[in-house]
Protein backbone atom coordinates (compact mmCIF):
# COMPACT_ATOMS: atom_id res chain seq x y z
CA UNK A 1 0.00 0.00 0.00
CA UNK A 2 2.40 2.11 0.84
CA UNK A 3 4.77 1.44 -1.92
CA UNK A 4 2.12 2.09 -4.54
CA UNK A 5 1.55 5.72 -2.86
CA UNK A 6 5.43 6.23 -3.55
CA UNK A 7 4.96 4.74 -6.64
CA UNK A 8 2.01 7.42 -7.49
CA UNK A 9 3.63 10.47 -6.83
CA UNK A 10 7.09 9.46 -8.50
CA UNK A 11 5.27 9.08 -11.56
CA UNK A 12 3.75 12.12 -10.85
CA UNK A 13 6.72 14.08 -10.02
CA UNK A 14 8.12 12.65 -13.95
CA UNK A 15 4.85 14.24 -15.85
CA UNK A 16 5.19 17.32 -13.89
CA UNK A 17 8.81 17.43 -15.37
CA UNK A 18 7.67 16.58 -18.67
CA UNK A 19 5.12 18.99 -18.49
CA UNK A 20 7.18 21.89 -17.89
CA UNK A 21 9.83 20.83 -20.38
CA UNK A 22 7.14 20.98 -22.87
CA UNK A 23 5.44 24.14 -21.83
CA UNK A 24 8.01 26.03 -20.98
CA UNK A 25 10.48 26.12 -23.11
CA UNK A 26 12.07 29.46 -23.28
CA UNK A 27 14.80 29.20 -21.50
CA UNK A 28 17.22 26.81 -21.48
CA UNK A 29 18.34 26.43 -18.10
CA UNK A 30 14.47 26.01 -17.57
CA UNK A 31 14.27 22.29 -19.65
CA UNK A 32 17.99 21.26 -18.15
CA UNK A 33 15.96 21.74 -14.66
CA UNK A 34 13.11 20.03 -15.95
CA UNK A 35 15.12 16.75 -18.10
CA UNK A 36 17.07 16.78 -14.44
CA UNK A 37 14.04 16.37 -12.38
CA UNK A 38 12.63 13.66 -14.66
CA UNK A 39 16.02 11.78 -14.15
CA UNK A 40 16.01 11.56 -10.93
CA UNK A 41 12.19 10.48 -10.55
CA UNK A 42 13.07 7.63 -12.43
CA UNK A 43 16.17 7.03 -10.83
CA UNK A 44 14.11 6.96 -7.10
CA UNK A 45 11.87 4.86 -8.95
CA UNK A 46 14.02 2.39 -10.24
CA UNK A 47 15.75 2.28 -6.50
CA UNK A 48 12.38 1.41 -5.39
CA UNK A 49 11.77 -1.23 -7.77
CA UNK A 50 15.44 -2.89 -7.07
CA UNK A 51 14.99 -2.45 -2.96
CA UNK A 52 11.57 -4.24 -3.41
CA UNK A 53 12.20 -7.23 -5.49
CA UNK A 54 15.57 -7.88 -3.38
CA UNK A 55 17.62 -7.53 -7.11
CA UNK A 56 21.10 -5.90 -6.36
CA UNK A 57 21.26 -1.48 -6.60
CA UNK A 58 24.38 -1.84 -8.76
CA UNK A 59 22.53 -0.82 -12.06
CA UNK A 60 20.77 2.17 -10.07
CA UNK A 61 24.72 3.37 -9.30
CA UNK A 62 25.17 2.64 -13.24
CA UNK A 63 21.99 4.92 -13.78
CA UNK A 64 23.26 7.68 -11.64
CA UNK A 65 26.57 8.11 -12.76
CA UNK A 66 25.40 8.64 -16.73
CA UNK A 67 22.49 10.97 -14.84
CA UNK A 68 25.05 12.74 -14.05
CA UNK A 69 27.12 13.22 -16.94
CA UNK A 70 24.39 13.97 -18.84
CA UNK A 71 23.56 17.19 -16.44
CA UNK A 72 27.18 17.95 -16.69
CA UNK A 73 27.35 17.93 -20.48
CA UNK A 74 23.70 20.30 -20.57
CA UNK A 75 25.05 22.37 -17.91
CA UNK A 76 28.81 23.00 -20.30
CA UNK A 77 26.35 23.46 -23.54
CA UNK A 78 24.47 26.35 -21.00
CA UNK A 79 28.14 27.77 -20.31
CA UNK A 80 28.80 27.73 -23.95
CA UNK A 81 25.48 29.67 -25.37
CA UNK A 82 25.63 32.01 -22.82
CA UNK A 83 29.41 32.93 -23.64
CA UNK A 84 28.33 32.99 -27.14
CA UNK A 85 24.68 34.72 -27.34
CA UNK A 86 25.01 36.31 -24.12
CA UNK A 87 21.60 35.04 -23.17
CA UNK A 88 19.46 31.48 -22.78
CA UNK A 89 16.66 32.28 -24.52
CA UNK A 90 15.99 29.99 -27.08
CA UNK A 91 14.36 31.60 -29.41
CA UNK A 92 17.77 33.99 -30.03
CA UNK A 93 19.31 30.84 -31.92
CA UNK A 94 17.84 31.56 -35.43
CA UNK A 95 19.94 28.68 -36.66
CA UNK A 96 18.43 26.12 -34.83
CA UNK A 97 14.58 27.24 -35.54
C-alpha cells in the first residue's frame, strides 16, 4: 500500500517534469531543470523497484553516474550559449529554428 503511494507520486513528479519541459520552453536552463528532475524520478523509482524485489542497486549506481554526466554535459552546452549569445533564450538561436 504504501509502496504504490510512492509509486504514485514518482510518476507524478516525472509528468510534472515533462510537463514543464514541454510548456516552458524558453529558457534553457528552464528544460535542463526540468530533463534533471525527470532523471532523478526515475532514478528513485528504479531504487524502489530494485529495494523491493531484493535484485542488487548496482545498475541504479550505473543509472546515476550517466544521470550525471548527462547534467554535466547540458550544464557546459548552458556555459557555452551564454558565452556565445550572451543570453538562454531559445528563441535567439535563429539557426536552430
Amino acid at each position: 500500500m504504501m509502496m504504490s503511494m510512492y509509486f504514485y507520486s514518482l510518476v507524478l513528479l516525472f509528468l510534472s517534469g515533462v510537463l514543464v519541459f514541454i510548456l516552458k520552453y524558453n529558457h534553457f536552463l528552464i528544460m535542463l531543470m526540468s530533463l534533471e528532475f525527470m532523471v532523478l524520478s526515475i532514478y528513485v523509482l528504479l531504487f524502489f523497484y530494485c529495494t523491493q524485489f531484493m535484485f542488487e542497486n548496482f545498475i541504479s549506481m550505473f543509472y546515476l553516474t550517466f544521470s550525471v554526466c548527462e547534467s554535466s554535459l547540458g550544464l557546459s552546452l548552458l556555459v557555452l550559449l551564454i558565452r556565445s549569445y550572451g543570453s538562454d533564450m531559445l528563441m535567439i538561436f535563429d539557426s536552430l529554428w
